[in-house]
Structure formats: C-alpha cells, structure tokens
Protein backbone atom coordinates (compact mmCIF):
# COMPACT_ATOMS: atom_id res chain seq x y z
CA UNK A 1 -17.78 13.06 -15.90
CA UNK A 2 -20.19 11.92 -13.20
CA UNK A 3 -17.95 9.01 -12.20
CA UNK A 4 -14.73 11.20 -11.89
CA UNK A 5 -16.10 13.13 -9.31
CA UNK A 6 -17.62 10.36 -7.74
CA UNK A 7 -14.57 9.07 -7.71
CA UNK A 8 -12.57 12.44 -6.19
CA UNK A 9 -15.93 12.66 -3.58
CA UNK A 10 -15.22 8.89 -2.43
CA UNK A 11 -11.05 9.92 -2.05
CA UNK A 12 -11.95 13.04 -0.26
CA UNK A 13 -14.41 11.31 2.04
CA UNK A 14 -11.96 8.10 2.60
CA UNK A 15 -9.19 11.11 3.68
CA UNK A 16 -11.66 12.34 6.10
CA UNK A 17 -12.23 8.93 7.52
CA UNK A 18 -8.59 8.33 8.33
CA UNK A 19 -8.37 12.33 9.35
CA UNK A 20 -11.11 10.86 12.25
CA UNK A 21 -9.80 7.45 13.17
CA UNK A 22 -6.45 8.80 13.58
CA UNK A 23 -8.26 12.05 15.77
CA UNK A 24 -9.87 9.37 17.94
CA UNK A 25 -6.98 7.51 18.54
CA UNK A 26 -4.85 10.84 19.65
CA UNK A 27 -8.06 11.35 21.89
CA UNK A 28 -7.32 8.06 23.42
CA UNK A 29 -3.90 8.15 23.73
CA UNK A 30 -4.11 11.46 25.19
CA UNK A 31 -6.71 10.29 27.98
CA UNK A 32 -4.59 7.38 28.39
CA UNK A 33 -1.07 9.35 29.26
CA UNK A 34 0.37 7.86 26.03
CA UNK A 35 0.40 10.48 23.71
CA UNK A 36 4.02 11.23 22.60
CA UNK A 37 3.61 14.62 22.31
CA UNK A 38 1.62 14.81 25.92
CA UNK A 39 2.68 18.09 27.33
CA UNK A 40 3.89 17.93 31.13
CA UNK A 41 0.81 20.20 32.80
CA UNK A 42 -1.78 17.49 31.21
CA UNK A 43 -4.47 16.49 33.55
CA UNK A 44 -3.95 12.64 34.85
CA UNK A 45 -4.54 9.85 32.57
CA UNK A 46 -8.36 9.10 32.87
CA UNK A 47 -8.80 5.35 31.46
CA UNK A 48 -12.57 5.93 31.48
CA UNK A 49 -12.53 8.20 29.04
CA UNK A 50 -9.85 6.21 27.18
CA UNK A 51 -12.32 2.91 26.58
CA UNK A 52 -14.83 4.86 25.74
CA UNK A 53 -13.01 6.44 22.79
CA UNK A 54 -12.07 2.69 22.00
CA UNK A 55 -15.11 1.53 22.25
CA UNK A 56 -16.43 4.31 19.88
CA UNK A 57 -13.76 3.21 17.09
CA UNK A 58 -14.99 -0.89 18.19
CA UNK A 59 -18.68 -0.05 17.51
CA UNK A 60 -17.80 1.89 14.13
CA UNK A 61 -16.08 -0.87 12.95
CA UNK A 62 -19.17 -3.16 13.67
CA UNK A 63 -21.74 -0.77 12.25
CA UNK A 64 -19.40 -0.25 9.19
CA UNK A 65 -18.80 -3.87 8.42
CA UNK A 66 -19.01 -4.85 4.36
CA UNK A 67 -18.88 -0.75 4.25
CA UNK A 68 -15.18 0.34 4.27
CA UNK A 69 -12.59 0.39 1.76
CA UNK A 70 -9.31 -2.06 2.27
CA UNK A 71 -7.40 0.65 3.45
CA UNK A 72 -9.64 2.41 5.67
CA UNK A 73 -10.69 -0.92 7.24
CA UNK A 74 -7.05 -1.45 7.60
CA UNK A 75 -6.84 1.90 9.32
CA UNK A 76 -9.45 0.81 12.03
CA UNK A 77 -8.75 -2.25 12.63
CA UNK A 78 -5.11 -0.96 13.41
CA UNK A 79 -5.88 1.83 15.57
CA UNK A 80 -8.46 -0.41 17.83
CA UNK A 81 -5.30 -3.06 18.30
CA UNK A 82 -3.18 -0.45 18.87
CA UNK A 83 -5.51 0.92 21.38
CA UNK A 84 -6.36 -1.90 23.21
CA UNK A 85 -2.46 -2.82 23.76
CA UNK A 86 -2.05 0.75 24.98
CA UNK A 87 -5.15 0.78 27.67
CA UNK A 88 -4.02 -2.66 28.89
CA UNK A 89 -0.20 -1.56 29.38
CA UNK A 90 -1.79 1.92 30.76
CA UNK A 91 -4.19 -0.08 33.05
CA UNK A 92 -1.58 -2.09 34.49
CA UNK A 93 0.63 0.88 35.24
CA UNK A 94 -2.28 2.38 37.32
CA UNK A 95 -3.20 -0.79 39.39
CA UNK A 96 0.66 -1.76 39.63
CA UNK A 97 0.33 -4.83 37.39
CA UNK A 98 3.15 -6.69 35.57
C-alpha cells in the first residue's frame, strides 16, 4: 500500500513541477512581449525581468541535476531553449538587430 501512494504522491508532485516550469515560462514570455495570448494594454516588454525568470528555470535545472524524472527534465530543458531563442529574437527587436 505504502508504495502506491508513494507512487500517486511522486505523479502528483511531477504534475506540479510541469504546472511551474510551464508558469515560469508564461512569466517570461509575458515580460518578453511573446506571449500569444498578450493582451494589447500590456505594459512594454521588460527583458530584465525576462532573464531573470530564465535564469531562475537555468539555476533549477543545475540545483536539480541527477534529481528529475526523464520527462520533467525534458520539460526544463525545453522551456530554458525555448526561452533563450525567444529573449535573443526579443533582444534583437529592441536594439534593432538582424
């Protein structure tokens, strides 16, 4: 019995890990302008605020190494690419960059 609900304790907290990566990465997206569903009265993009959510997801990933499930390592390590390809193209809209 004990290993069944470790089990169903281990699913729900992997579901809360992905519920957080993918909350960081809206964050991000949001502060970078990116965010598909970004409604037109949003503030400016702030990129500041935008690496430092990436950053947040690149130090978890380094503090959780050896630590994550396939899948939820997966998740991370997509979301930080995916990040840092949006702040670059988001970057080089704001200095006027190829």
């Amino acid at each position: 019995m004990a290993e069944v609900q470790r089990s169903t304790q281990s699913g729900e907290l992997t579901q809360t890990f992905l519920q957080f990566i993918l909350m960081q990465t809206q964050q991000a997206l949001f502060a970078m302008g990116k965010h598909p569903q970004r409604p037109p009265n949003s503030p400016p993009p702030n990129l500041d605020l935008a690496k430092l959510y990436v950053d947040h997801l690149v130090m978890l990933r380094w503090k959780t190494e050896g630590n994550l499930m396939p899948d939820e390592k997966n998740a991370l390590n997509n979301a930080i690419a995916h990040l840092q390809n949006a702040y670059v193209e988001a970057l080089k809209e704001k200095t006027g960059g190829a």
